[in-house]
C-alpha atoms as a PDB file:
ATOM      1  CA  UNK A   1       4.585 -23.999  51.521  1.00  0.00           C
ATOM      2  CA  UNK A   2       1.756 -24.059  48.720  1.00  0.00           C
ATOM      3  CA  UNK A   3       0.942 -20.735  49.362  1.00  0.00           C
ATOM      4  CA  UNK A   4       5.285 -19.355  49.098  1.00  0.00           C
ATOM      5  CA  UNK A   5       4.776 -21.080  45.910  1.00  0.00           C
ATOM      6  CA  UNK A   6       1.991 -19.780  44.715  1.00  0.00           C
ATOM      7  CA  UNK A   7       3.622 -16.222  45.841  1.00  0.00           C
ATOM      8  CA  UNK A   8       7.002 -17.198  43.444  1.00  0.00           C
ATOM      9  CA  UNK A   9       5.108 -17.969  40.678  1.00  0.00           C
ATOM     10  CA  UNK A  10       2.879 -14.936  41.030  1.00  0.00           C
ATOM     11  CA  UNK A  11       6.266 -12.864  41.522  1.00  0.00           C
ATOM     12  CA  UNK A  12       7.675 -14.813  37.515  1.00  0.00           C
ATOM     13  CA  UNK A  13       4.512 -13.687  35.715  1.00  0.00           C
ATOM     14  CA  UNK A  14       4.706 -10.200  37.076  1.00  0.00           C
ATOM     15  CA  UNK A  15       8.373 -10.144  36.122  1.00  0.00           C
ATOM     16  CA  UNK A  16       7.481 -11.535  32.593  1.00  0.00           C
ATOM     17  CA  UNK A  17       4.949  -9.541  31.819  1.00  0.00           C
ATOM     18  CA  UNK A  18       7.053  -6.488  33.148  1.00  0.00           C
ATOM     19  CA  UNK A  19       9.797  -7.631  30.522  1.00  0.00           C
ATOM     20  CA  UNK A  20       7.574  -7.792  27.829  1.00  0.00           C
ATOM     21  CA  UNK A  21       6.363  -4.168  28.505  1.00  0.00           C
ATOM     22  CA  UNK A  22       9.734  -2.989  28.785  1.00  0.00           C
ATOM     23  CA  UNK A  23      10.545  -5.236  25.349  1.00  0.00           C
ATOM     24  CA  UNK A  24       7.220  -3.720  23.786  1.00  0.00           C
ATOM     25  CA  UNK A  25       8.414  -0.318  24.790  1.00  0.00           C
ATOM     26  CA  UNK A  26      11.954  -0.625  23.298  1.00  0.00           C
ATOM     27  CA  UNK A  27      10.791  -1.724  19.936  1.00  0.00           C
ATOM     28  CA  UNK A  28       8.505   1.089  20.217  1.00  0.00           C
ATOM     29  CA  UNK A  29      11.405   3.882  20.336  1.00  0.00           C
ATOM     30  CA  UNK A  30      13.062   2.234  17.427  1.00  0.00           C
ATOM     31  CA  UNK A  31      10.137   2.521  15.346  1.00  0.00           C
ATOM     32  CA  UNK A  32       9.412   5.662  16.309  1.00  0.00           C
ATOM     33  CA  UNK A  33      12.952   7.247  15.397  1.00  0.00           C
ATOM     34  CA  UNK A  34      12.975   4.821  12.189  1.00  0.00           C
ATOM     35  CA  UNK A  35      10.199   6.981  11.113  1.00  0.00           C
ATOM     36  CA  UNK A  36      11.451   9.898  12.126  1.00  0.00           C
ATOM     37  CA  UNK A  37      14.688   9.899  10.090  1.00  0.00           C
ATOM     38  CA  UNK A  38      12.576   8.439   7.399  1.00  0.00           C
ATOM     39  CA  UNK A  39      10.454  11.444   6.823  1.00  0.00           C
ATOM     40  CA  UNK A  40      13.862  13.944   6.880  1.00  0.00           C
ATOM     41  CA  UNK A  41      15.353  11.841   4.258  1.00  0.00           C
ATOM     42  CA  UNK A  42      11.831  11.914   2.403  1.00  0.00           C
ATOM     43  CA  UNK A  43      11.850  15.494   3.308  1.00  0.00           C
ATOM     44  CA  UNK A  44      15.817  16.266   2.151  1.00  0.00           C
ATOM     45  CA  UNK A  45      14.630  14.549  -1.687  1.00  0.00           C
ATOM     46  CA  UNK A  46      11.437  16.756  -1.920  1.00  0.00           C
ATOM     47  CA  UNK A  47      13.878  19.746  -1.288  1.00  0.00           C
ATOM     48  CA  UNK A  48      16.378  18.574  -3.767  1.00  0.00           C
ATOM     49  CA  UNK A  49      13.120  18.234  -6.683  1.00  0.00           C
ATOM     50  CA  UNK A  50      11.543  21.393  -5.398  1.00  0.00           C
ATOM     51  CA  UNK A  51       8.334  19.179  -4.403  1.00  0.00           C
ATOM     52  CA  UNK A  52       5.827  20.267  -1.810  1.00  0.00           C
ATOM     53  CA  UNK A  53       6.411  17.529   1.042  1.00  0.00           C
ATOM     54  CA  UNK A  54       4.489  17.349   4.430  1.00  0.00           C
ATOM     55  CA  UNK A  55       5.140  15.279   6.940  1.00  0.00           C
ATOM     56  CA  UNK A  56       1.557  15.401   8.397  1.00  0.00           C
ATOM     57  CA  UNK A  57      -1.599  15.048   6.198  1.00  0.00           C
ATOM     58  CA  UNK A  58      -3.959  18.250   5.896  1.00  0.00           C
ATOM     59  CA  UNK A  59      -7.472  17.946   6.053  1.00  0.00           C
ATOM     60  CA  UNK A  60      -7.491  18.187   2.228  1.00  0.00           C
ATOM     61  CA  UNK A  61      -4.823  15.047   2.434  1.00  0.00           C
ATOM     62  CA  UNK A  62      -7.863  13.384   4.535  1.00  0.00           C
ATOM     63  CA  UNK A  63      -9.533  12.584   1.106  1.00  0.00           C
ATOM     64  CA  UNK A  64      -6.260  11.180  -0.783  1.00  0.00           C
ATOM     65  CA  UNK A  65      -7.208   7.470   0.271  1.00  0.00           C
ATOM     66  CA  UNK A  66     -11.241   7.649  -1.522  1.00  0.00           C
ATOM     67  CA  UNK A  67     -11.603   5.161  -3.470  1.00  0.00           C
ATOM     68  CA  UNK A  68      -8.932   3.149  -2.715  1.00  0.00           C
ATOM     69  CA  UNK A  69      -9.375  -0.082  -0.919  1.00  0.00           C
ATOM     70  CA  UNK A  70      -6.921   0.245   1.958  1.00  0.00           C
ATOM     71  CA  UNK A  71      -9.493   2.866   2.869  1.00  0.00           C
ATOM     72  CA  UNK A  72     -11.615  -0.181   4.274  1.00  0.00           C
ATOM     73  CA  UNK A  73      -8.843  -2.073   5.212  1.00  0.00           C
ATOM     74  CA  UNK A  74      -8.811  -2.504   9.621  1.00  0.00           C
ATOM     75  CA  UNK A  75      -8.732   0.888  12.001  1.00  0.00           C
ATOM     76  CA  UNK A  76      -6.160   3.809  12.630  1.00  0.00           C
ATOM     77  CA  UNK A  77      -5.666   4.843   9.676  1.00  0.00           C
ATOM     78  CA  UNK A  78      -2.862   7.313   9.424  1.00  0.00           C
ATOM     79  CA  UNK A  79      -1.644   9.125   6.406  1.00  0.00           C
ATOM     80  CA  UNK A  80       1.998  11.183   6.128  1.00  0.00           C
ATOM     81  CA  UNK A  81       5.024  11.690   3.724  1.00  0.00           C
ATOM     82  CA  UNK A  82       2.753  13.576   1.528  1.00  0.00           C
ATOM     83  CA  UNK A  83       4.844  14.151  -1.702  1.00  0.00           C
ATOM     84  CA  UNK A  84       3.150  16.590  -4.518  1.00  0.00           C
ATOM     85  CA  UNK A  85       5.684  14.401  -7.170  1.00  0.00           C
ATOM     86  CA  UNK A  86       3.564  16.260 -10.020  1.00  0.00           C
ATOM     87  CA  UNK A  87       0.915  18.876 -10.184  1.00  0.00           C
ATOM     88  CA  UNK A  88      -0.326  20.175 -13.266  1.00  0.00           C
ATOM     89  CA  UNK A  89      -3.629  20.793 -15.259  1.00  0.00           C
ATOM     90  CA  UNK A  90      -3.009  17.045 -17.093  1.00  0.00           C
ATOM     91  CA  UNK A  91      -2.184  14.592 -14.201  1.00  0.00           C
ATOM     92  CA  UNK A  92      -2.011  15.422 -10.437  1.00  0.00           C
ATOM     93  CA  UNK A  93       0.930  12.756  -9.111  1.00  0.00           C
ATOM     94  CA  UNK A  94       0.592  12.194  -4.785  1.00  0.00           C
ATOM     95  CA  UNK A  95       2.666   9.470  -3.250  1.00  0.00           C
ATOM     96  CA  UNK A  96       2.070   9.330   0.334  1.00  0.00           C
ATOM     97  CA  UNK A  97       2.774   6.529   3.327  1.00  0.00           C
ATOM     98  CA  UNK A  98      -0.758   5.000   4.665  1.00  0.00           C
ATOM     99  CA  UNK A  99      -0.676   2.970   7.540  1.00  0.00           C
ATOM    100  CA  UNK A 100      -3.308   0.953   9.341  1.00  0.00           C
ATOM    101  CA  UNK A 101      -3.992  -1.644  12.084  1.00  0.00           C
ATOM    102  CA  UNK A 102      -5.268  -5.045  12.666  1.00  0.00           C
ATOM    103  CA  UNK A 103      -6.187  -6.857  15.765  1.00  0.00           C
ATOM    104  CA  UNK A 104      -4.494  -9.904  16.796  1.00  0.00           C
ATOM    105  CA  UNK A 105      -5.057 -12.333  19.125  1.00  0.00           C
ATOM    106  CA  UNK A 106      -0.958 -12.598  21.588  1.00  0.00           C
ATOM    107  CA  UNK A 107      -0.023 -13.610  24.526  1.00  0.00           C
ATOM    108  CA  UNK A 108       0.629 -10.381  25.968  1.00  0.00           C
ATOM    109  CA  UNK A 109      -3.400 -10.051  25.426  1.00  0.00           C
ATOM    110  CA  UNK A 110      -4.193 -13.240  26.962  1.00  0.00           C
ATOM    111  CA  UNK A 111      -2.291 -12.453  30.356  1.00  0.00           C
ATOM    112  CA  UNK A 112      -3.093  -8.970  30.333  1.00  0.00           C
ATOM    113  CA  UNK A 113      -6.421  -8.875  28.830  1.00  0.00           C
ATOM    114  CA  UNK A 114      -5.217  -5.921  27.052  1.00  0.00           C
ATOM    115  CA  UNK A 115      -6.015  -5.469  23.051  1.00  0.00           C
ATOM    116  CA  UNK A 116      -3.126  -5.883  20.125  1.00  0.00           C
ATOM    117  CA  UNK A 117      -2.886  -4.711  16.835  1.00  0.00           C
ATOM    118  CA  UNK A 118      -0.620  -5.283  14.182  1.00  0.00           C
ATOM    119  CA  UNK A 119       0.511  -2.570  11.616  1.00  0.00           C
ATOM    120  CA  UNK A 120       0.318  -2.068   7.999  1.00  0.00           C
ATOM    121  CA  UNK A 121       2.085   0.650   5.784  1.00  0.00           C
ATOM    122  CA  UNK A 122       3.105   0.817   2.773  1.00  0.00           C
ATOM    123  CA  UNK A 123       3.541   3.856   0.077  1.00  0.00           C
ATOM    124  CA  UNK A 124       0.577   4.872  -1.960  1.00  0.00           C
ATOM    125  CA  UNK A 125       0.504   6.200  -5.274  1.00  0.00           C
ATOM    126  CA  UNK A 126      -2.463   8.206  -6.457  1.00  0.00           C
ATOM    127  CA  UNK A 127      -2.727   9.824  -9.874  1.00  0.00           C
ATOM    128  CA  UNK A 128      -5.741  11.751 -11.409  1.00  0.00           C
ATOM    129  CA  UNK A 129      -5.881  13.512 -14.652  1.00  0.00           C
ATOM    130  CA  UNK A 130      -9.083  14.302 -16.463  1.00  0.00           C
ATOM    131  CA  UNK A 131      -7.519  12.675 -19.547  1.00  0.00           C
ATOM    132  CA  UNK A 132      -8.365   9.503 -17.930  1.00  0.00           C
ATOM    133  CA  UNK A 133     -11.615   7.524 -18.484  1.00  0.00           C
ATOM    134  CA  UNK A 134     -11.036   4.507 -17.071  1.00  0.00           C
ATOM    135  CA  UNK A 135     -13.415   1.621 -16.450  1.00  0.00           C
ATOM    136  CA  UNK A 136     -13.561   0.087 -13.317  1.00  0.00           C
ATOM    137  CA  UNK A 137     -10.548  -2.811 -12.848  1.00  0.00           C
ATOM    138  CA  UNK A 138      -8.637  -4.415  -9.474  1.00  0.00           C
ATOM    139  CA  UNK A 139      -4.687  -5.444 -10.808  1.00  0.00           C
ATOM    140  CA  UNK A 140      -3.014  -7.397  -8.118  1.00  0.00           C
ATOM    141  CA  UNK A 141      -0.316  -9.924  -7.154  1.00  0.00           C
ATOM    142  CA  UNK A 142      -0.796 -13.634  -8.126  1.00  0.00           C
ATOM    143  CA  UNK A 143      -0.541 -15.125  -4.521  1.00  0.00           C
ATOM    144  CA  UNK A 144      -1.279 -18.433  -3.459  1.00  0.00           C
ATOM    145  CA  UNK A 145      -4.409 -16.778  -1.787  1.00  0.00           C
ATOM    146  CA  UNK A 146      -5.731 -15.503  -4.495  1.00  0.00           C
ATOM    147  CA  UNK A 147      -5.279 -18.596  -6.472  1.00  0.00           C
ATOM    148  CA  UNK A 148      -7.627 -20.061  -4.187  1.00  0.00           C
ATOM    149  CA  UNK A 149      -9.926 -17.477  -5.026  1.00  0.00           C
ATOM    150  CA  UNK A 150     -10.128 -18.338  -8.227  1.00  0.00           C
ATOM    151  CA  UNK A 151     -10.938 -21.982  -7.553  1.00  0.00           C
ATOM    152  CA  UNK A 152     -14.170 -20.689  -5.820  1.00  0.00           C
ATOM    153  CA  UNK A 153     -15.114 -18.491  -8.565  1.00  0.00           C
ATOM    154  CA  UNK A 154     -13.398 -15.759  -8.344  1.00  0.00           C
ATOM    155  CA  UNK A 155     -12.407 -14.011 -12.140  1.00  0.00           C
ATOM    156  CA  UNK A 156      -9.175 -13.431 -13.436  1.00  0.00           C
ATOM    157  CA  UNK A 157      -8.704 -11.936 -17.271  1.00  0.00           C
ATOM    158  CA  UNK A 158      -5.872 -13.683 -19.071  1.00  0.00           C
ATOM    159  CA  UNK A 159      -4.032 -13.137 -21.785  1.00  0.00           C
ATOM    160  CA  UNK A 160      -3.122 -16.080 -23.813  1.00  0.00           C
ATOM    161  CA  UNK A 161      -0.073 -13.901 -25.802  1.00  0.00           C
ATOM    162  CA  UNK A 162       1.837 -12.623 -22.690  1.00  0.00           C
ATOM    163  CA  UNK A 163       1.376 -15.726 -20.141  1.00  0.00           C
ATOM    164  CA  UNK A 164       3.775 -13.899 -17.798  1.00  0.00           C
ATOM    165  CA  UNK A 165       1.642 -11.193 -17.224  1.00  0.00           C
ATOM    166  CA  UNK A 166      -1.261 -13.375 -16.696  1.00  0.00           C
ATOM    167  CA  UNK A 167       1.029 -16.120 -14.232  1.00  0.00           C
ATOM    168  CA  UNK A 168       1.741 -12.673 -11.944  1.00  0.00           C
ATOM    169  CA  UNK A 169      -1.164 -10.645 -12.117  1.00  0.00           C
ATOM    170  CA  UNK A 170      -4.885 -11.449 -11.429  1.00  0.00           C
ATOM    171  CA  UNK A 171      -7.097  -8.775 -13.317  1.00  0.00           C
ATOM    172  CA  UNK A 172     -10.379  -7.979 -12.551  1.00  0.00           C
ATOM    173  CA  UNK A 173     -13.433  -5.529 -13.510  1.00  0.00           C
ATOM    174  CA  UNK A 174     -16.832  -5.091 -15.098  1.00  0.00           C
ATOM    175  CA  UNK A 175     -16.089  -4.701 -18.945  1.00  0.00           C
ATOM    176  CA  UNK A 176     -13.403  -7.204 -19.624  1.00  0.00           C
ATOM    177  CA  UNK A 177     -13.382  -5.814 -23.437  1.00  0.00           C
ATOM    178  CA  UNK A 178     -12.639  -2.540 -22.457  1.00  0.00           C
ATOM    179  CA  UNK A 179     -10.043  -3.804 -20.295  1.00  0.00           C
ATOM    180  CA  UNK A 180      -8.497  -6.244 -22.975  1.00  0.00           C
ATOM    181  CA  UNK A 181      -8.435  -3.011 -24.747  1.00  0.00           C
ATOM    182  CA  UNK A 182      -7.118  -1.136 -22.138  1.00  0.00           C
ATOM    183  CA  UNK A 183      -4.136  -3.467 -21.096  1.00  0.00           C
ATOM    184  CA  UNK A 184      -1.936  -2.795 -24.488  1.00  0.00           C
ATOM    185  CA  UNK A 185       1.130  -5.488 -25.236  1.00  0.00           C
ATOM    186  CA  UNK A 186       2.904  -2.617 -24.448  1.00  0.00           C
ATOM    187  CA  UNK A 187       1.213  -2.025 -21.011  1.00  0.00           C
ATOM    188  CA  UNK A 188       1.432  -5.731 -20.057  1.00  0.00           C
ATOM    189  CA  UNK A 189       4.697  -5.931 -20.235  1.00  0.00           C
ATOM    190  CA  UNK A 190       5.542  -2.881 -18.734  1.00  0.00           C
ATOM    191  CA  UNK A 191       3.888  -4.867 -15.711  1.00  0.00           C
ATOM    192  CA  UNK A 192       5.576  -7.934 -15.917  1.00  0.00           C
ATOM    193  CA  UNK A 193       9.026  -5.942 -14.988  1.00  0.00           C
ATOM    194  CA  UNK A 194       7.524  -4.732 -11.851  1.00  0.00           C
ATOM    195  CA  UNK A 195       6.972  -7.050  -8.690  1.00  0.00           C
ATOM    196  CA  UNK A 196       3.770  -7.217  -6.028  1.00  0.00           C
ATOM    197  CA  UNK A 197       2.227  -4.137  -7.514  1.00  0.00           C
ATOM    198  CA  UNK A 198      -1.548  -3.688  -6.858  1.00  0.00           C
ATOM    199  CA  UNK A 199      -3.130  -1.198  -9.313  1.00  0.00           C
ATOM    200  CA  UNK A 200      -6.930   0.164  -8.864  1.00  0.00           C
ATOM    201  CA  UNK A 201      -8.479   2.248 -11.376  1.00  0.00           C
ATOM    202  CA  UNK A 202     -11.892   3.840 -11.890  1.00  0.00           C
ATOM    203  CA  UNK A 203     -12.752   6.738 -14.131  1.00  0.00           C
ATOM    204  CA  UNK A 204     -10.151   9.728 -13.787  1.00  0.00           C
ATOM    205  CA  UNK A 205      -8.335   7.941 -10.692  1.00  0.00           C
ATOM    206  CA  UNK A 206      -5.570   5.551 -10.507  1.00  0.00           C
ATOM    207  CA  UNK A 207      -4.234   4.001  -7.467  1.00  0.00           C
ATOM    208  CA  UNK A 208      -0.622   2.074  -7.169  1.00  0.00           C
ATOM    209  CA  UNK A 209       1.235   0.459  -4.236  1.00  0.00           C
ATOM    210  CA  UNK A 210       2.646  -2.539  -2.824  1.00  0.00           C
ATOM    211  CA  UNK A 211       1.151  -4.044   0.236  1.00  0.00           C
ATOM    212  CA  UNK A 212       3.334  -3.683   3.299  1.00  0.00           C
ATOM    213  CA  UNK A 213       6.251  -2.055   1.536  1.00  0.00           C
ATOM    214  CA  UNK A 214       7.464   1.339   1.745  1.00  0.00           C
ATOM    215  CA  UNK A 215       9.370   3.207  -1.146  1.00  0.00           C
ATOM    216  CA  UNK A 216      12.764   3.840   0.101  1.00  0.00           C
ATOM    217  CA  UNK A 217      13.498   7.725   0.113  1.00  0.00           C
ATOM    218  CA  UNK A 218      16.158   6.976  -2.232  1.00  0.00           C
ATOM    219  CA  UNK A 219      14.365   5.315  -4.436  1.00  0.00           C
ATOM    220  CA  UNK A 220      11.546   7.991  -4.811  1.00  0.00           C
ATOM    221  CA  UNK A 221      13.137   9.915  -7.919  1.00  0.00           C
ATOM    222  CA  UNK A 222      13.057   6.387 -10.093  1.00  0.00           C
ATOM    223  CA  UNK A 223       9.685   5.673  -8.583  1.00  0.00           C
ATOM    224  CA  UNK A 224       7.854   9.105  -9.704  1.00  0.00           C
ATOM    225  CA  UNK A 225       9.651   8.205 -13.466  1.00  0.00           C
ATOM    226  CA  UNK A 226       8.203   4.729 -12.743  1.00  0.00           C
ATOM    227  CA  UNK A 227       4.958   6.010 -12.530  1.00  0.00           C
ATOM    228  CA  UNK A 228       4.184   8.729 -14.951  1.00  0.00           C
ATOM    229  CA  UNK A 229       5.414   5.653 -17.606  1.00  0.00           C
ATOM    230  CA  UNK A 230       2.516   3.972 -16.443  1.00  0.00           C
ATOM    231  CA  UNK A 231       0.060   6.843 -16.191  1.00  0.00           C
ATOM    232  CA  UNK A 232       1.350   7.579 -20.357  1.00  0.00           C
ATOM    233  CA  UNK A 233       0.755   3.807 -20.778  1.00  0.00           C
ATOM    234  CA  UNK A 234      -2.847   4.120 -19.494  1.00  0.00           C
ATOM    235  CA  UNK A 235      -3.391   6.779 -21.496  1.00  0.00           C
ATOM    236  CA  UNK A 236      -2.346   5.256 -24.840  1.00  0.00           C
ATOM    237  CA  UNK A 237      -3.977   2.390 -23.897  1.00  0.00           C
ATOM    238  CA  UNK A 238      -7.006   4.206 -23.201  1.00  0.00           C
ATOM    239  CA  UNK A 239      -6.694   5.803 -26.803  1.00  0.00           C
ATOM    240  CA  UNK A 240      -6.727   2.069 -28.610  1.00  0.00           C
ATOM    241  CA  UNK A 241      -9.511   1.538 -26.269  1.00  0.00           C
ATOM    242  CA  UNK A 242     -11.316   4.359 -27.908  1.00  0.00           C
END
């Protein structure tokens, strides 16, 4: 009797586990045709603005992440969506979608002793000019993380005159006066319209994008607009800086 037990409840966790496989796998095929149709719609825009588009990254497109720090962020990573949104001797404007993985710790791995991983993407934004001079700084989201940071020392540069900017946005870097100087009224406020955006910057290279979130492909015209404000608003504030 013990051991037709032991059989039936040998024959549920087989079953389960076979369900969750099949489950897995499901989810799986949606993903992968959610990505699919999202690269012809990214595609059908880059046609309509006469932008170079690939859907797989070159080796030169191997490089696009330096610098940035999702580049150190967990394993896998996988660039594609390369857009070209600009390309000329001032500024060179590439948005591509960067995706990486995490391991967690699920019950699928527990009964099956077999690894998971969770995934990241999100749309990256890279812009380099040689106009640009900028000193190092990390812009990112106010979260209730990195408010704990800052109760264990981590910095944060405010700015007493536009509190909303300083409420959303942690600021960080080695000069804070060139930064002050950097981070116009006009700049700051600029910032303060736009939601979750992490900005890193470092000599002729700016890097913008929103953790986890992709840029719908509808939204990429207003997004390229979006960004060469910000790239003219580094600039001037680069000038005052100067």
């Amino acid at each position: 009797m013990n051991e037709f037990l032991a059989a039936t409840d040998s024959d549920k966790s087989s079953w389960w586990v076979i369900g969750l496989v099949a489950l897995f796998l499901s989810v799986g095929g949606l993903i992968f045709n959610a990505g699919r149709t999202r690269s012809k719609e990214i595609e059908s825009v880059a046609r309509s603005r006469g932008i170079p588009f690939r859907r797989s990254a070159s080796r030169a497109d191997e490089t696009l992440p330096i610098g940035c720090s999702l580049e150190h962020k967990g394993t896998g990573h996988v660039i594609s969506n390369i857009l070209e949104a600009v390309r000329g001797e001032e500024m060179v404007l590439t948005m591509f979608d960067y995706e990486y993985t995490h391991a967690i710790e699920s019950i699928l791995e527990t009964i099956s002793d077999q690894d998971s991983t969770q995934s990241y993407n999100q749309t990256v934004v890279r812009m380099q000019s040689p106009l640009l001079r900028l000193p190092y700084f990390d812009l990112f989201p106010e979260t209730i993380f990195a408010t704990l940071g800052k109760m264990f020392g981590g910095s944060d540069i405010n700015f007493d005159e536009t509190e909303e900017f300083s409420r959303k946005y942690i600021l960080r870097g080695g000069d804070e006066r060139a930064l002050r100087a950097l981070f116009t009224p006009q700049l700051r406020e600029f910032l303060e319209r736009l939601g979750n955006l992490t900005i890193q910057g470092a000599d002729d290279v700016l890097f913008l994008y929103r953790w986890t979130r992709l840029t719908k492909p509808k939204d990429l015209p207003a997004a390229i607009e979006e960004n060469k404000q910000l790239f003219a608003l580094f600039l001037e504030g680069q000038q005052s800086a100067d």
